[in-house]
C-alpha atoms as a PDB file:
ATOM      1  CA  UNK A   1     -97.222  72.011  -4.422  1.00  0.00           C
ATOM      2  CA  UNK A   2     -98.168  75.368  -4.054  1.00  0.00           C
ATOM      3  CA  UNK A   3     -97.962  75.865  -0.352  1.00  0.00           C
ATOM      4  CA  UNK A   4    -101.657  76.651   0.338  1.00  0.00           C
ATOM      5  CA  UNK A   5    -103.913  73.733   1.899  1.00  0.00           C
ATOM      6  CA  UNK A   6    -106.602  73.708   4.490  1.00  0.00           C
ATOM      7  CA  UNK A   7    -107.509  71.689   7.384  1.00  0.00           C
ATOM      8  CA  UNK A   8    -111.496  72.337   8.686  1.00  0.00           C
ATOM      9  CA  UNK A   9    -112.287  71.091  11.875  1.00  0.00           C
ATOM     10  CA  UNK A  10    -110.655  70.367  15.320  1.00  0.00           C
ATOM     11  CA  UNK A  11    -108.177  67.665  16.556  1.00  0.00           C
ATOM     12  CA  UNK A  12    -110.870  64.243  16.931  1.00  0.00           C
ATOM     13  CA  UNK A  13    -109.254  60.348  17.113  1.00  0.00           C
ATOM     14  CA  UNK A  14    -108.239  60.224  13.696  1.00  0.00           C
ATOM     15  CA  UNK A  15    -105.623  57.736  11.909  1.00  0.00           C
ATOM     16  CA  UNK A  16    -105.758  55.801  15.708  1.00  0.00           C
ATOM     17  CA  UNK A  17    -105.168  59.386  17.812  1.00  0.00           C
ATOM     18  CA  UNK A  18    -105.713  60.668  20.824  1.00  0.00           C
ATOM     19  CA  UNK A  19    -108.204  63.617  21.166  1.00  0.00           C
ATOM     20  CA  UNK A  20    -105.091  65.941  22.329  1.00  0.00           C
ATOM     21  CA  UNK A  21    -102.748  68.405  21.967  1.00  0.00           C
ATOM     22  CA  UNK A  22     -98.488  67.350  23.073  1.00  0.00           C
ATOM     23  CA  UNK A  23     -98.743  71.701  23.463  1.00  0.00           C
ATOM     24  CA  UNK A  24    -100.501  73.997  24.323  1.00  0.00           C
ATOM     25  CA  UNK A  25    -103.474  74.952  21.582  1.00  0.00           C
ATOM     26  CA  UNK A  26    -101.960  78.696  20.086  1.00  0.00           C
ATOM     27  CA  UNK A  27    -104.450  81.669  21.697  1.00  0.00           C
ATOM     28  CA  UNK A  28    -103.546  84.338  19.265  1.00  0.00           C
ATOM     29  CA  UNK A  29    -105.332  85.098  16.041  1.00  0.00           C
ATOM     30  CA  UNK A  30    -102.566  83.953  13.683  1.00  0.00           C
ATOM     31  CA  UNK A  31    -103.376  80.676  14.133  1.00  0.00           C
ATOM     32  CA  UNK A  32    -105.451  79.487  11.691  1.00  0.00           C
ATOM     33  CA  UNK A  33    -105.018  75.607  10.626  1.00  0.00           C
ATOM     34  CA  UNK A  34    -108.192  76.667   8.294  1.00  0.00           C
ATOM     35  CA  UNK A  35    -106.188  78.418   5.617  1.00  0.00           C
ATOM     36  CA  UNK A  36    -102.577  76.972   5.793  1.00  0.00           C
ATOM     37  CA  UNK A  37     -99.643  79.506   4.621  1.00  0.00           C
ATOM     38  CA  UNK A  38     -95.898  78.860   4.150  1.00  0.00           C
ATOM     39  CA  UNK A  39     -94.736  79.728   7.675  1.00  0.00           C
ATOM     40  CA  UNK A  40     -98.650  79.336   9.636  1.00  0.00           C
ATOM     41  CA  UNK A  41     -99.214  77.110  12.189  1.00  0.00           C
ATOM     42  CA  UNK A  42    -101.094  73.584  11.722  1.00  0.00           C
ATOM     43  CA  UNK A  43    -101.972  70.584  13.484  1.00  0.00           C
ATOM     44  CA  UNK A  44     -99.758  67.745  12.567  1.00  0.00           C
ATOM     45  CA  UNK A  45    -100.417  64.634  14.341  1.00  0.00           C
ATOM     46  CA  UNK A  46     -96.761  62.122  15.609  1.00  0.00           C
ATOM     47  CA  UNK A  47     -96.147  60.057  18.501  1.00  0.00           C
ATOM     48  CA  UNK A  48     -94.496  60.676  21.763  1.00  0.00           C
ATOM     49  CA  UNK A  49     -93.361  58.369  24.716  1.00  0.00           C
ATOM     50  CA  UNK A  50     -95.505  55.591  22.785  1.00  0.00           C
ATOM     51  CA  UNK A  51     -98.807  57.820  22.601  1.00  0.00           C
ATOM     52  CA  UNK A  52    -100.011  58.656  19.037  1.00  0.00           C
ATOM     53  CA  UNK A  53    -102.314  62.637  19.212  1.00  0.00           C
ATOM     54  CA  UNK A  54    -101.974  65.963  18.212  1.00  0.00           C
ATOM     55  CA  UNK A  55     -99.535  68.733  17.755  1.00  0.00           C
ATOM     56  CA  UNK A  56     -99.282  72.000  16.560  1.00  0.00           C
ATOM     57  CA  UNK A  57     -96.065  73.155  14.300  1.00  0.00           C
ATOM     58  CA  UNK A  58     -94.895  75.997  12.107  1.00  0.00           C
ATOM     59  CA  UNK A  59     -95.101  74.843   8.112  1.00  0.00           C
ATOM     60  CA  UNK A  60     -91.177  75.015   7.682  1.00  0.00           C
ATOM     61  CA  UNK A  61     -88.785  72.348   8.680  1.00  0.00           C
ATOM     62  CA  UNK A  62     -85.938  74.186   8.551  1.00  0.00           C
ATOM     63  CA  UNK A  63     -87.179  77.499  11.142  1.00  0.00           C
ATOM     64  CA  UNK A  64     -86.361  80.155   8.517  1.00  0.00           C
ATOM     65  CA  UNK A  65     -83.052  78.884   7.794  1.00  0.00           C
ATOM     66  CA  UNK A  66     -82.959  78.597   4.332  1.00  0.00           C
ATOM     67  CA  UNK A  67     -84.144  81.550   1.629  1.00  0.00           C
ATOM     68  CA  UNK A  68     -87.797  80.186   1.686  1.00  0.00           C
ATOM     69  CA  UNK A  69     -89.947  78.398   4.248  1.00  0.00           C
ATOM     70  CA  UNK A  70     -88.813  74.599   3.563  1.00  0.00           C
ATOM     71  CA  UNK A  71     -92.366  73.242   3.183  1.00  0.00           C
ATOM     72  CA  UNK A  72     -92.312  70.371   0.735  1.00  0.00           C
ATOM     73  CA  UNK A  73     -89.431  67.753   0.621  1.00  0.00           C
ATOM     74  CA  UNK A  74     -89.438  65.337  -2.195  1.00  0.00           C
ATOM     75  CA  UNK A  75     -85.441  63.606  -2.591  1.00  0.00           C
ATOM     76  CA  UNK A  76     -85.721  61.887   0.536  1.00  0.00           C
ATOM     77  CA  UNK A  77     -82.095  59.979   0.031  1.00  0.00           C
ATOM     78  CA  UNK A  78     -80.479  63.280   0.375  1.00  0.00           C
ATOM     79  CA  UNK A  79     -78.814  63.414   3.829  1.00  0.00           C
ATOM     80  CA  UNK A  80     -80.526  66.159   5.252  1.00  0.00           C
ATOM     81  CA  UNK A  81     -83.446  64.562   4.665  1.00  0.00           C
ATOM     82  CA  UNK A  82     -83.041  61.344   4.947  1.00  0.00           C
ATOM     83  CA  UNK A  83     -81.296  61.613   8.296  1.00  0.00           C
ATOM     84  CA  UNK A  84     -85.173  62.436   9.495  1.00  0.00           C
ATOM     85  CA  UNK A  85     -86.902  59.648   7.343  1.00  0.00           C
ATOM     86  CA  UNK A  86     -84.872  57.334   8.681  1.00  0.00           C
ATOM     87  CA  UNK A  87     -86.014  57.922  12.593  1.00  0.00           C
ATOM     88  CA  UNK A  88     -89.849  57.080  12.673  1.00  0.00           C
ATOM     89  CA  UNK A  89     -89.753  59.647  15.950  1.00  0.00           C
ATOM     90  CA  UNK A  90     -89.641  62.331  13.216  1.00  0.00           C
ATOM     91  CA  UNK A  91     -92.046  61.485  11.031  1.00  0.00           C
ATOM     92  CA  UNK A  92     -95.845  62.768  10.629  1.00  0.00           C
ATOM     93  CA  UNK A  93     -99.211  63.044   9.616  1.00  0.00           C
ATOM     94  CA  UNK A  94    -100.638  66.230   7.933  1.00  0.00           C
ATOM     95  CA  UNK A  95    -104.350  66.228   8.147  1.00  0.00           C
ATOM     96  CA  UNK A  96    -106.165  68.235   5.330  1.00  0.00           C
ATOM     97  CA  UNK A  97    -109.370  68.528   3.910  1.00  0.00           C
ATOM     98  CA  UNK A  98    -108.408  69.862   0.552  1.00  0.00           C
ATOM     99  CA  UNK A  99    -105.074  71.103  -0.901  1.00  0.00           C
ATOM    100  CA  UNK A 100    -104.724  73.760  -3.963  1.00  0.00           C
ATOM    101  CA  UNK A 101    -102.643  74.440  -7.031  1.00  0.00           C
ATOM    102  CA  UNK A 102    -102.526  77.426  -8.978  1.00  0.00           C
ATOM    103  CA  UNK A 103    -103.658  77.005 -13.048  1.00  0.00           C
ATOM    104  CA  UNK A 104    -100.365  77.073 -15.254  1.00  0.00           C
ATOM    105  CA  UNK A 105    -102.094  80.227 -17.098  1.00  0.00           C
ATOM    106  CA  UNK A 106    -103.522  83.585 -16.289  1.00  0.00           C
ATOM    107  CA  UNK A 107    -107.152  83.918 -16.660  1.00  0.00           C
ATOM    108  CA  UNK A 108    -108.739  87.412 -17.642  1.00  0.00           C
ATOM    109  CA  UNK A 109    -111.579  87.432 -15.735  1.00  0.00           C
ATOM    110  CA  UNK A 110    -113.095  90.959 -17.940  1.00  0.00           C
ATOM    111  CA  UNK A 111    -113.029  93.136 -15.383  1.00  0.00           C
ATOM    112  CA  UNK A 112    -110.580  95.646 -16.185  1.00  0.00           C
ATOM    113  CA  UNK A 113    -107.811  94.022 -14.040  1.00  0.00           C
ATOM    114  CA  UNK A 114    -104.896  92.336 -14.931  1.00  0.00           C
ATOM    115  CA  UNK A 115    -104.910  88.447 -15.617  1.00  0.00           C
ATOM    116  CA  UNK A 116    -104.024  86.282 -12.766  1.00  0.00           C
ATOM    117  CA  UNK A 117    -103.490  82.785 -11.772  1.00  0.00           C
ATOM    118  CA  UNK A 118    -106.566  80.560 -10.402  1.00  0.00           C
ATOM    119  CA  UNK A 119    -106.821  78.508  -7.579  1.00  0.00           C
ATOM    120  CA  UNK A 120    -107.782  74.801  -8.192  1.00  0.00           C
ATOM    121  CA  UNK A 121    -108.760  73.109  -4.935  1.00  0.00           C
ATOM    122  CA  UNK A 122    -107.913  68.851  -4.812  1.00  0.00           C
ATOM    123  CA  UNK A 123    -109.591  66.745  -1.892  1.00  0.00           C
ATOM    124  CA  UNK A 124    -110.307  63.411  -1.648  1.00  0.00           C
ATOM    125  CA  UNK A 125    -113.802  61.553  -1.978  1.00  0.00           C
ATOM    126  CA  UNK A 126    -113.158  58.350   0.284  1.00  0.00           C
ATOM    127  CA  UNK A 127    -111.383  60.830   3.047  1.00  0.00           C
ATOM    128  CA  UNK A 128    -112.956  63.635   3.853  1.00  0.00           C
ATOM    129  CA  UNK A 129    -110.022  64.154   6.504  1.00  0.00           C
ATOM    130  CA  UNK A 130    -106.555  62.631   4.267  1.00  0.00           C
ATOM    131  CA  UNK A 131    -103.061  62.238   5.934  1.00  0.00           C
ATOM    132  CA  UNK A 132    -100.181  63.389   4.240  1.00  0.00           C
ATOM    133  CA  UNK A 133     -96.913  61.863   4.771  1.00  0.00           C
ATOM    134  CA  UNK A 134     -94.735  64.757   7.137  1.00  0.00           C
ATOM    135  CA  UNK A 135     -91.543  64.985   8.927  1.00  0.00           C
ATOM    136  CA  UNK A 136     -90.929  67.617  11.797  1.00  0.00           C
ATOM    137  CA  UNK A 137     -87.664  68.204  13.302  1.00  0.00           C
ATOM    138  CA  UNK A 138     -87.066  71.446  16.399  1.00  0.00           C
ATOM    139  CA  UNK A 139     -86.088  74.440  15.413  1.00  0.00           C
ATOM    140  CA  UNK A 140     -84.008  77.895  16.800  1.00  0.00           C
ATOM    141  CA  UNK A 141     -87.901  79.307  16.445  1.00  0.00           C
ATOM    142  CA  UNK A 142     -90.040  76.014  17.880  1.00  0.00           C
ATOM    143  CA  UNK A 143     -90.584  72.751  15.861  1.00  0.00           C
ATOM    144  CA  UNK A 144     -91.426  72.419  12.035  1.00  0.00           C
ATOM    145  CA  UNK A 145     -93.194  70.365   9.953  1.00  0.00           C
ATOM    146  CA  UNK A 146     -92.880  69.624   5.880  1.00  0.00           C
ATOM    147  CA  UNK A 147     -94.781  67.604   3.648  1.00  0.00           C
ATOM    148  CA  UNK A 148     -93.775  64.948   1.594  1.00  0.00           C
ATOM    149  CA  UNK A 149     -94.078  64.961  -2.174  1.00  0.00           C
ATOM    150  CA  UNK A 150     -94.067  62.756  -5.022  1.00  0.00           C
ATOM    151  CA  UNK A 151     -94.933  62.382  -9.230  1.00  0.00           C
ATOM    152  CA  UNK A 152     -98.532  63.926  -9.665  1.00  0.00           C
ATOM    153  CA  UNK A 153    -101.358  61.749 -10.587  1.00  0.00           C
ATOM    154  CA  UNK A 154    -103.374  62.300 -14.042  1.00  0.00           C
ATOM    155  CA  UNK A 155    -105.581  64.648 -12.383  1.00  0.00           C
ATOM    156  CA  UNK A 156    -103.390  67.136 -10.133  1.00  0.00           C
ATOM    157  CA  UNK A 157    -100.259  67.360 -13.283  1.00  0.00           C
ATOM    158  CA  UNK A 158    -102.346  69.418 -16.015  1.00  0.00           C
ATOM    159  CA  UNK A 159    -102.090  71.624 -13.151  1.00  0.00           C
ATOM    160  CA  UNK A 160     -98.749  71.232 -11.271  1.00  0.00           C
ATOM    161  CA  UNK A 161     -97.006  68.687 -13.563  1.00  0.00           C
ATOM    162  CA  UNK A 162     -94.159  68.592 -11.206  1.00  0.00           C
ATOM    163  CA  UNK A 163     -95.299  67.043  -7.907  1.00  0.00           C
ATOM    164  CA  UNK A 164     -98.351  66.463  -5.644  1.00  0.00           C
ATOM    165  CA  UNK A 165     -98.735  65.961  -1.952  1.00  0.00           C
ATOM    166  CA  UNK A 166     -98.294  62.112  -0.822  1.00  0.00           C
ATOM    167  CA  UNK A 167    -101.534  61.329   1.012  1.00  0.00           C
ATOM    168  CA  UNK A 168    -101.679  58.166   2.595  1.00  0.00           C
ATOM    169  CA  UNK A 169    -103.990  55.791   2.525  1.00  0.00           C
ATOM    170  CA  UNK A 170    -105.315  54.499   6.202  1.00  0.00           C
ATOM    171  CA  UNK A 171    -103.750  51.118   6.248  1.00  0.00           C
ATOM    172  CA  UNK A 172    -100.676  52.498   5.216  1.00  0.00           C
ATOM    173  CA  UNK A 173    -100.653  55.047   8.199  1.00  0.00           C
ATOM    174  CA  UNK A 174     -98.421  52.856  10.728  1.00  0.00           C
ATOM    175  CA  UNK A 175     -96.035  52.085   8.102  1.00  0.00           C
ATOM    176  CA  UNK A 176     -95.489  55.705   7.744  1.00  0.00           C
ATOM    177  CA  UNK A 177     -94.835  56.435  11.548  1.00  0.00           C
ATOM    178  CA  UNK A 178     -93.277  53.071  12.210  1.00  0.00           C
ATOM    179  CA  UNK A 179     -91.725  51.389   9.539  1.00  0.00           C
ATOM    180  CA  UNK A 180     -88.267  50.900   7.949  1.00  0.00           C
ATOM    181  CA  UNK A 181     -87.013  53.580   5.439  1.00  0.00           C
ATOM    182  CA  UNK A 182     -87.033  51.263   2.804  1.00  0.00           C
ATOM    183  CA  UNK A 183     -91.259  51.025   3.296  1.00  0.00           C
ATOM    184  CA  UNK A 184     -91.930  54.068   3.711  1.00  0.00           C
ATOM    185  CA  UNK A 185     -90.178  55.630   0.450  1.00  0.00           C
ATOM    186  CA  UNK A 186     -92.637  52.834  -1.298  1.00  0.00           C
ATOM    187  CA  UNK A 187     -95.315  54.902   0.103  1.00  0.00           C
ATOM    188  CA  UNK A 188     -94.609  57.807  -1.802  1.00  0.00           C
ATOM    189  CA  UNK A 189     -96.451  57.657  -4.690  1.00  0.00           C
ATOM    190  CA  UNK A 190     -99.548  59.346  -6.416  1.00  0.00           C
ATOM    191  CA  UNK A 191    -102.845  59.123  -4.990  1.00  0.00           C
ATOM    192  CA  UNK A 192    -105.867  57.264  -7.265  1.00  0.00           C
ATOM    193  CA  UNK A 193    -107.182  59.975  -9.207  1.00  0.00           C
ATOM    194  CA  UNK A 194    -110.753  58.696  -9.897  1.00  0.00           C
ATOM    195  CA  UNK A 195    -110.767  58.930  -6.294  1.00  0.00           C
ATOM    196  CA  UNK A 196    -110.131  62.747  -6.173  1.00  0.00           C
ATOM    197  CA  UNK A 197    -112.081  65.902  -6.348  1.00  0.00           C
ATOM    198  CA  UNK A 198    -110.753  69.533  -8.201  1.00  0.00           C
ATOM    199  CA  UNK A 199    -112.795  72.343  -8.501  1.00  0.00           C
ATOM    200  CA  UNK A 200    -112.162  75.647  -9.603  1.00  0.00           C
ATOM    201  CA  UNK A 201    -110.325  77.919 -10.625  1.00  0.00           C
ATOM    202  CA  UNK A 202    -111.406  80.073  -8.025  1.00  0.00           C
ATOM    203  CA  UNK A 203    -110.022  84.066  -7.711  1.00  0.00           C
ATOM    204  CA  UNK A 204    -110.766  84.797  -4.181  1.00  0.00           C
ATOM    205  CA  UNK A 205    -109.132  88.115  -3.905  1.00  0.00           C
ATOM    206  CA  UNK A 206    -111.504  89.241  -6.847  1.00  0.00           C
ATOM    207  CA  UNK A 207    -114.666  87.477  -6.282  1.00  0.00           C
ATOM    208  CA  UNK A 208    -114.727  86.971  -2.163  1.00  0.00           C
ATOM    209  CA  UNK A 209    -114.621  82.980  -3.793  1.00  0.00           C
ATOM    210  CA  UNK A 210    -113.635  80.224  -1.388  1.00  0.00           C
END
């Protein structure tokens, strides 16, 4: 994935939620759940003292420990992972409306610049709000959030071949926060592409596109 995704809209009673924040809603500009960075803060929705609503978290797991923001975990069977996919008290749900990849080659878009990379923007037509499968753990600098990956589908790997974000379908979302580690490493898997959108590629820093 290529760490840029968006979330429009405030926290409402999806996926069986409470209309509510665990913390306090962030008052500074920075926070923008809108355009989601490596690093920016999002709503992530878990479940606390048996009460399923709304948090907001930094998009690393790891708090800056490691040389880049941890944001996408795929080998869940390695221990430092699987240590939090085991505990269903750190697992969440990353509400998006639409996630991006970048195009594998550099368009030259003719006007005098060099080529660059496009963005290609992936939602889903049956969910205008998806859920992607999450873990969050504390950290040194408040708690973090990742997303969960697996094998792309046929429409998302002419793009990123590697891996897509898991999204979730909504009868699948208690498994994810309650069930055994065994069923919820079935739920990683590719989304249906013929029920996925991808537009683009769009060059916003050239073209004001969004």
């Amino acid at each position: 994935m290529c760490n840029r995704a968006r979330m429009k809209g405030e926290p409402e009673t999806l996926f069986g939620s409470a209309k509510k924040l665990f913390s306090e809603r962030p008052r500074d500009n920075r926070f923008d759940p809108g355009e989601l960075r490596p690093k920016g803060r999002s709503y992530v929705i878990r479940e606390q003292d048996g009460e399923r609503a709304w948090d907001v978290m930094s998009w690393d797991v790891l708090g800056g420990k490691a040389a880049w923001p941890m944001t996408n975990v795929r080998q869940l069977d390695l221990p430092q992972w699987r240590k939090l996919a085991e505990k269903p008290e750190y697992r969440c749900l990353v509400p998006l409306t639409e996630f991006c990849e970048f195009t594998p080659d550099k368009h030259d878009l003719g006007d005098g610049k060099p080529p660059l990379k496009g963005e290609m923007w992936f939602g889903v037509t049956d969910q205008p709000v998806f859920a992607v499968a999450g873990f969050w753990q504390p950290t040194a600098f408040g708690n973090g959030f990742t997303m969960v990956t697996c094998a792309p589908n046929g429409l998302v790997a002419p793009i990123h071949p590697k891996a897509m974000v898991t999204i979730l379908e909504p009868g699948d979302i208690d498994t994810w926060l309650h069930g055994a580690y065994a069923d919820i490493v079935a739920l990683q898997k590719p989304y249906d592409a013929d029920r996925m959108t991808m537009r683009g590629p769009v060059f916003p820093t050239r073209r004001n596109e969004r």
